[in-house]
PDB file of N, CA and C in Angstrom:
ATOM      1  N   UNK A   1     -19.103  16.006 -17.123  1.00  0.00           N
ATOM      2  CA  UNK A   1     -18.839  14.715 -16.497  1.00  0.00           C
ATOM      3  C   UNK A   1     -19.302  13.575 -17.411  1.00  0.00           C
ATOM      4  N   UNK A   2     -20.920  13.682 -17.797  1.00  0.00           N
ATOM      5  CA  UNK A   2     -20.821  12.555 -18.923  1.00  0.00           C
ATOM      6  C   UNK A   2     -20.414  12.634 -19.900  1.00  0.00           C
ATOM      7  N   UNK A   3     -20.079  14.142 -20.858  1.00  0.00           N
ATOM      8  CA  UNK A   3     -19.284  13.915 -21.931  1.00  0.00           C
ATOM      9  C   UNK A   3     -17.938  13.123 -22.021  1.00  0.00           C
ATOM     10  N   UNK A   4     -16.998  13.502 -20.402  1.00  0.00           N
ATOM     11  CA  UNK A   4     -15.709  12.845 -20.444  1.00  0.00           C
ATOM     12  C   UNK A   4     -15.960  11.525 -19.967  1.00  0.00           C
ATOM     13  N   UNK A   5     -17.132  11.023 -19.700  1.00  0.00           N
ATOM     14  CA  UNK A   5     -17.147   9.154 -19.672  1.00  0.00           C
ATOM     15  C   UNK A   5     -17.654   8.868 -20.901  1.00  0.00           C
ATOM     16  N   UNK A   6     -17.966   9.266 -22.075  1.00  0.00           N
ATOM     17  CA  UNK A   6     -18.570   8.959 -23.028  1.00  0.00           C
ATOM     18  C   UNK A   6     -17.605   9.102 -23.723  1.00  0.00           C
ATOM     19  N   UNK A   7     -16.523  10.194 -23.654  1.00  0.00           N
ATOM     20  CA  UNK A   7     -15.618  10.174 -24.503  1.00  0.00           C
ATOM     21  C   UNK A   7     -14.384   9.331 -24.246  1.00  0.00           C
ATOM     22  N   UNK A   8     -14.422   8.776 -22.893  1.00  0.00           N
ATOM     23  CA  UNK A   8     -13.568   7.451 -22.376  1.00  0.00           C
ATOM     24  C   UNK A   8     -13.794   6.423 -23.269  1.00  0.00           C
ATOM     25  N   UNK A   9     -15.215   6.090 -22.980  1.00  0.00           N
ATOM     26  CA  UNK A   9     -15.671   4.915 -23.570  1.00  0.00           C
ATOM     27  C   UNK A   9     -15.033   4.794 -25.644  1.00  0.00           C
ATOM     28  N   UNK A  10     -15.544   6.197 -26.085  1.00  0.00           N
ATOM     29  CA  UNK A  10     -15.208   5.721 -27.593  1.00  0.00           C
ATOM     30  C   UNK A  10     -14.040   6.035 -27.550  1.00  0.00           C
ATOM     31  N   UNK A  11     -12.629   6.658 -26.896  1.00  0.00           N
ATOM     32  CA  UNK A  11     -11.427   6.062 -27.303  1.00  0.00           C
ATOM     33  C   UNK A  11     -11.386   4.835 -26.800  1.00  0.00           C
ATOM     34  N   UNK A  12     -11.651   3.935 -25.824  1.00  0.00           N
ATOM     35  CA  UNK A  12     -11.308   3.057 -25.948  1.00  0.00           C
ATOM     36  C   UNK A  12     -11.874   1.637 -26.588  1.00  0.00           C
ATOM     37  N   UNK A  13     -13.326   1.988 -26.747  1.00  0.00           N
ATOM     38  CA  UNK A  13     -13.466   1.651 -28.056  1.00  0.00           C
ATOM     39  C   UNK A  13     -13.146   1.538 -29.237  1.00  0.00           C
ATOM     40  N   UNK A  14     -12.485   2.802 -30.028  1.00  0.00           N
ATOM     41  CA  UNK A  14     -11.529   2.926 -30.997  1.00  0.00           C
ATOM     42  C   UNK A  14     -10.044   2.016 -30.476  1.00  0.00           C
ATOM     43  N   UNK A  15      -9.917   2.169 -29.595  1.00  0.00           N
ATOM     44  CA  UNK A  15      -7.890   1.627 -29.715  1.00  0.00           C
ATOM     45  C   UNK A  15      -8.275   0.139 -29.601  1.00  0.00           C
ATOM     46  N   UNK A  16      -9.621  -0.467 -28.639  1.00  0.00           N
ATOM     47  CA  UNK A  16      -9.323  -1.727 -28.572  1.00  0.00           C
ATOM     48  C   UNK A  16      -9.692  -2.600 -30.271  1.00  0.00           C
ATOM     49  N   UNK A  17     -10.716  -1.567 -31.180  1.00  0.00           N
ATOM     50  CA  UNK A  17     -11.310  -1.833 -32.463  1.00  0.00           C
ATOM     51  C   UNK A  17      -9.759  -1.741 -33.274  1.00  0.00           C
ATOM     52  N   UNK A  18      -9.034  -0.889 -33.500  1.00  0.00           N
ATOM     53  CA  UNK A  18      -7.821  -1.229 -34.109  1.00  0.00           C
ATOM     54  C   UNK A  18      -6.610  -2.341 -33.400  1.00  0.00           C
ATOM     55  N   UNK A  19      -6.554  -2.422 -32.122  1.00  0.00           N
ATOM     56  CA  UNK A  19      -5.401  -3.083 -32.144  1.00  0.00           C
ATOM     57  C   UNK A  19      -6.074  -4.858 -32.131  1.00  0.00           C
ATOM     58  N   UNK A  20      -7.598  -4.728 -32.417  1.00  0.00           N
ATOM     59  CA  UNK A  20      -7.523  -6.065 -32.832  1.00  0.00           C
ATOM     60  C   UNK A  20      -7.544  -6.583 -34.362  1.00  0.00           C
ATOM     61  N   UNK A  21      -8.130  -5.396 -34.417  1.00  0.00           N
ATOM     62  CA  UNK A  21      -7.552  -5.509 -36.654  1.00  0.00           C
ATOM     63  C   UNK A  21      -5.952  -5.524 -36.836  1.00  0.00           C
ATOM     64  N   UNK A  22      -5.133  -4.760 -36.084  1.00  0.00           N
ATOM     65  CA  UNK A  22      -3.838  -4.985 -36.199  1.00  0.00           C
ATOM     66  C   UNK A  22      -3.150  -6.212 -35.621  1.00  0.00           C
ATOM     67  N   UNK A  23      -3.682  -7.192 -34.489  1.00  0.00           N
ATOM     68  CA  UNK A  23      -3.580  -7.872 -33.914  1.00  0.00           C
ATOM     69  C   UNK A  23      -3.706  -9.381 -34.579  1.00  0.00           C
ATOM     70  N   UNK A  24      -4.517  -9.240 -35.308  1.00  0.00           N
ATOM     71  CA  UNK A  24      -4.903 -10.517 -36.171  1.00  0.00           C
ATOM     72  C   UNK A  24      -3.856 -12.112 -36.742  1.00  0.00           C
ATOM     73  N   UNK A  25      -2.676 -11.221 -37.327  1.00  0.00           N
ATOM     74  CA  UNK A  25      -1.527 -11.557 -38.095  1.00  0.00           C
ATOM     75  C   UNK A  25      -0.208 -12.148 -37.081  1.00  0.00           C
ATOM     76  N   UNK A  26      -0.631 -10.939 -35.381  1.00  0.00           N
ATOM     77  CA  UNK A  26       0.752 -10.800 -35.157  1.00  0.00           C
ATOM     78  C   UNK A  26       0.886 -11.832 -33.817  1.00  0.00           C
ATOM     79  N   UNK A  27       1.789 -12.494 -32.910  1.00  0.00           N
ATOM     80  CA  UNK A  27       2.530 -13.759 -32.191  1.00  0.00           C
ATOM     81  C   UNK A  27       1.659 -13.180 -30.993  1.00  0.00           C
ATOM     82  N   UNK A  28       1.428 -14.336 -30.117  1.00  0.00           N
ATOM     83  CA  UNK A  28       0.209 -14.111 -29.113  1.00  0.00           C
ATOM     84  C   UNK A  28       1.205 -13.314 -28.203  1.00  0.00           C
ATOM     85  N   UNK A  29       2.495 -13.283 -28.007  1.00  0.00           N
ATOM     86  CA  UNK A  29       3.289 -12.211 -26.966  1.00  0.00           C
ATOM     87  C   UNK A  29       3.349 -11.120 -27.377  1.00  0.00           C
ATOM     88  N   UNK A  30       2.754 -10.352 -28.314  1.00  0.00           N
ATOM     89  CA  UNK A  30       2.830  -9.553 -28.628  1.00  0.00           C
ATOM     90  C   UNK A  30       1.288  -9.039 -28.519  1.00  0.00           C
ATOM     91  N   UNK A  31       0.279  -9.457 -28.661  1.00  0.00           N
ATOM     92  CA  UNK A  31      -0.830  -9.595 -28.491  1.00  0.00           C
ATOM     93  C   UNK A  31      -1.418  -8.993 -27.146  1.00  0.00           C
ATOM     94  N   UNK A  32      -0.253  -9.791 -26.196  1.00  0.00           N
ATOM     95  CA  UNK A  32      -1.183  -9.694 -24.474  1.00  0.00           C
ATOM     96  C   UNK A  32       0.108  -8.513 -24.390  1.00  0.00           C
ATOM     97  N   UNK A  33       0.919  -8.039 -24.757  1.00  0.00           N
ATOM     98  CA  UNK A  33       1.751  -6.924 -24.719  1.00  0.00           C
ATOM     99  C   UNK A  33       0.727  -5.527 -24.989  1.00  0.00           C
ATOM    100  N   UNK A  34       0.043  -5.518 -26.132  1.00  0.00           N
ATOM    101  CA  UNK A  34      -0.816  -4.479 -26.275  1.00  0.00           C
ATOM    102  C   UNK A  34      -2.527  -4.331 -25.231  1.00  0.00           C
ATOM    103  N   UNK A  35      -2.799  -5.410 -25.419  1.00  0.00           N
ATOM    104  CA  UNK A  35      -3.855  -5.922 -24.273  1.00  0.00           C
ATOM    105  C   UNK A  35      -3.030  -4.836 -23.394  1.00  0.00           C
ATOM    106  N   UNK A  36      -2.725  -5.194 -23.031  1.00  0.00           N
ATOM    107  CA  UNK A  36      -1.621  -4.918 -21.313  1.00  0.00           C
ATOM    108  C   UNK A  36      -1.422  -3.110 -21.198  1.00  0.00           C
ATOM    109  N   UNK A  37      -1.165  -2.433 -22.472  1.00  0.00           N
ATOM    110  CA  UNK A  37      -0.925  -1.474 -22.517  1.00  0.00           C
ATOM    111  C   UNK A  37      -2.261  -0.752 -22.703  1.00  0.00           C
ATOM    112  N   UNK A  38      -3.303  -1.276 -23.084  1.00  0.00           N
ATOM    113  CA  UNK A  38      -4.551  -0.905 -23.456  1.00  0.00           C
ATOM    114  C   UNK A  38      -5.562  -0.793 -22.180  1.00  0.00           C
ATOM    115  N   UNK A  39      -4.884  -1.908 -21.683  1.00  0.00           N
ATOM    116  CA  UNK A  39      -5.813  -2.042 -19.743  1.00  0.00           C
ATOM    117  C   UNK A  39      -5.039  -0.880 -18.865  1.00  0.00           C
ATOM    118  N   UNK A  40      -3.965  -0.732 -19.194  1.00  0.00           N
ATOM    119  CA  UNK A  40      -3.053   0.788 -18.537  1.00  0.00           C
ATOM    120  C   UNK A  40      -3.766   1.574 -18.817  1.00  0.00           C
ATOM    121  N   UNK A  41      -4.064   2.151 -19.980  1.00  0.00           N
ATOM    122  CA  UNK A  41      -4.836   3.111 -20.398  1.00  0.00           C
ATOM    123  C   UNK A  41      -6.285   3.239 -19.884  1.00  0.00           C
ATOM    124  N   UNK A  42      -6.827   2.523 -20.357  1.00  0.00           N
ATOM    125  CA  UNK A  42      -7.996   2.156 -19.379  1.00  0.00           C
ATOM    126  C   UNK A  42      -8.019   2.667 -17.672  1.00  0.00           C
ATOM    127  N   UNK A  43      -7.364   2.197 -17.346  1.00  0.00           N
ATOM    128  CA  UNK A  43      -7.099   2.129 -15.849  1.00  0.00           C
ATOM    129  C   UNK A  43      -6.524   3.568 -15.170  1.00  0.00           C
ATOM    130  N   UNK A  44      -6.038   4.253 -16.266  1.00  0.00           N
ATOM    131  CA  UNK A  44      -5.713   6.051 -15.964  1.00  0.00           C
ATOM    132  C   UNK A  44      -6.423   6.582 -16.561  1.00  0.00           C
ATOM    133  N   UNK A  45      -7.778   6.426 -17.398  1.00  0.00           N
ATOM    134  CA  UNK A  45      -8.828   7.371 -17.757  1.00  0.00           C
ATOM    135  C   UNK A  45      -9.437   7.396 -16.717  1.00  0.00           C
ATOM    136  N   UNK A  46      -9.763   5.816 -15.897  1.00  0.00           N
ATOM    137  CA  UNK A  46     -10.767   5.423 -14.697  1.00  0.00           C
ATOM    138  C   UNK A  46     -10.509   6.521 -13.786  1.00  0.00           C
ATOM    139  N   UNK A  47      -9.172   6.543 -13.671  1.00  0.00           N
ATOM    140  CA  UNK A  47      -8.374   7.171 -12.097  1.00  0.00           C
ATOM    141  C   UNK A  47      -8.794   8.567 -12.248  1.00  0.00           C
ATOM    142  N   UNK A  48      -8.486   8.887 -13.612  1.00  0.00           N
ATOM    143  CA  UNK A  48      -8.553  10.487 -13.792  1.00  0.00           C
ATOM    144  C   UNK A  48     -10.185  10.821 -14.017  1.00  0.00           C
ATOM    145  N   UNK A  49     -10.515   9.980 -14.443  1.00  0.00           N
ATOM    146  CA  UNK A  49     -12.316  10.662 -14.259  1.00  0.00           C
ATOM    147  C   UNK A  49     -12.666  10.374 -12.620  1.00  0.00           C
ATOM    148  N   UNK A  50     -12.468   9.602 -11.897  1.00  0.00           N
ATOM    149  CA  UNK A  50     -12.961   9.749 -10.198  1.00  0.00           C
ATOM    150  C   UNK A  50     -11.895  10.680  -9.533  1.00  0.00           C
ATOM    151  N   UNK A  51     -10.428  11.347 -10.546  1.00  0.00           N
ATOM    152  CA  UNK A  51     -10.120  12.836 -10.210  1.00  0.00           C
ATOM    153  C   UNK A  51     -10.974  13.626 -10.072  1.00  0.00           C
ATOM    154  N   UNK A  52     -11.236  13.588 -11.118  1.00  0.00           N
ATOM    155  CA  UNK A  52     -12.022  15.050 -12.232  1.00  0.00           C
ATOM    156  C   UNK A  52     -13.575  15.045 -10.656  1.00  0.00           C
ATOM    157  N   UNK A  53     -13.850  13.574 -10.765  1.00  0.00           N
ATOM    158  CA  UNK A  53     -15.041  13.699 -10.065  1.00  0.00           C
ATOM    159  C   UNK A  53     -15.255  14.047  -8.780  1.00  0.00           C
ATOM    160  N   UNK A  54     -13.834  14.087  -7.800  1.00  0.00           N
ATOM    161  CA  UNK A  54     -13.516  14.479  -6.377  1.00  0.00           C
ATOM    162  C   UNK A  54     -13.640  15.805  -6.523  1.00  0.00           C
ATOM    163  N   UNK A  55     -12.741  16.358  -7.538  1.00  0.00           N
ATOM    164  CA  UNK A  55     -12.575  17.665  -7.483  1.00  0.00           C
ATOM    165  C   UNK A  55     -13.632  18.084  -7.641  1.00  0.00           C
ATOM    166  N   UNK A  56     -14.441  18.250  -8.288  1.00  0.00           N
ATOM    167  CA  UNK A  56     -15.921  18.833  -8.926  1.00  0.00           C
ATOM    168  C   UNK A  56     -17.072  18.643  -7.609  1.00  0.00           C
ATOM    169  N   UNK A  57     -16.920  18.027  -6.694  1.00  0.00           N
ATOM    170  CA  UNK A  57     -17.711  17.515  -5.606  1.00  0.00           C
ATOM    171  C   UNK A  57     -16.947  18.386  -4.347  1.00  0.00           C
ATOM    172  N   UNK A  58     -15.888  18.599  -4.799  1.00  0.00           N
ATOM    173  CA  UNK A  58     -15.314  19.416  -3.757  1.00  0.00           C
ATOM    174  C   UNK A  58     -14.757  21.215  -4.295  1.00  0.00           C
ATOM    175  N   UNK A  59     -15.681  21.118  -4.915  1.00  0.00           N
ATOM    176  CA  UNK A  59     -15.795  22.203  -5.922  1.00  0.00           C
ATOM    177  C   UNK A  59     -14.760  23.064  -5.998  1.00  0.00           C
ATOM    178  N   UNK A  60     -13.365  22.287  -6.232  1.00  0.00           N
ATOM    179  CA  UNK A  60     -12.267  22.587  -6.571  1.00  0.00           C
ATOM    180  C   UNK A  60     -11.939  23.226  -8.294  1.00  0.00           C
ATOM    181  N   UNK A  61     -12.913  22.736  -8.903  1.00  0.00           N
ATOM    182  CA  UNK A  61     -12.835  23.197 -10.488  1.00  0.00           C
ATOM    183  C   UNK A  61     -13.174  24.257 -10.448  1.00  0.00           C
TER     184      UNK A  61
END
């Protein structure tokens, strides 16, 4: 359980650390386009770790 929130945290650490080095150069609509896709992501690790965490409490694993 804390390895897979720890390992949440540094991918998304990593994707938000590159797409702002890649981000730098490129038109602000394109910008809140990746933002946007990055908070998706975010937002289905969240979902799927308080999966992971129902199941395991309901000792479905």
């Amino acid at each position: 359980m804390i390895a897979f929130l720890v390992l949440i945290c540094i991918i998304s650490f990593s994707v938000e650390f590159a797409l702002y080095r890649r981000m730098n150069k490129q038109k602000e609509e394109v910008r809140r386009m990746k933002y946007l896709y990055f908070i998706m992501f975010q937002i289905a690790m969240t979902l799927l770790l308080f999966a992971c965490f129902q199941m395991l409490m309901n000792r479905s694993i």
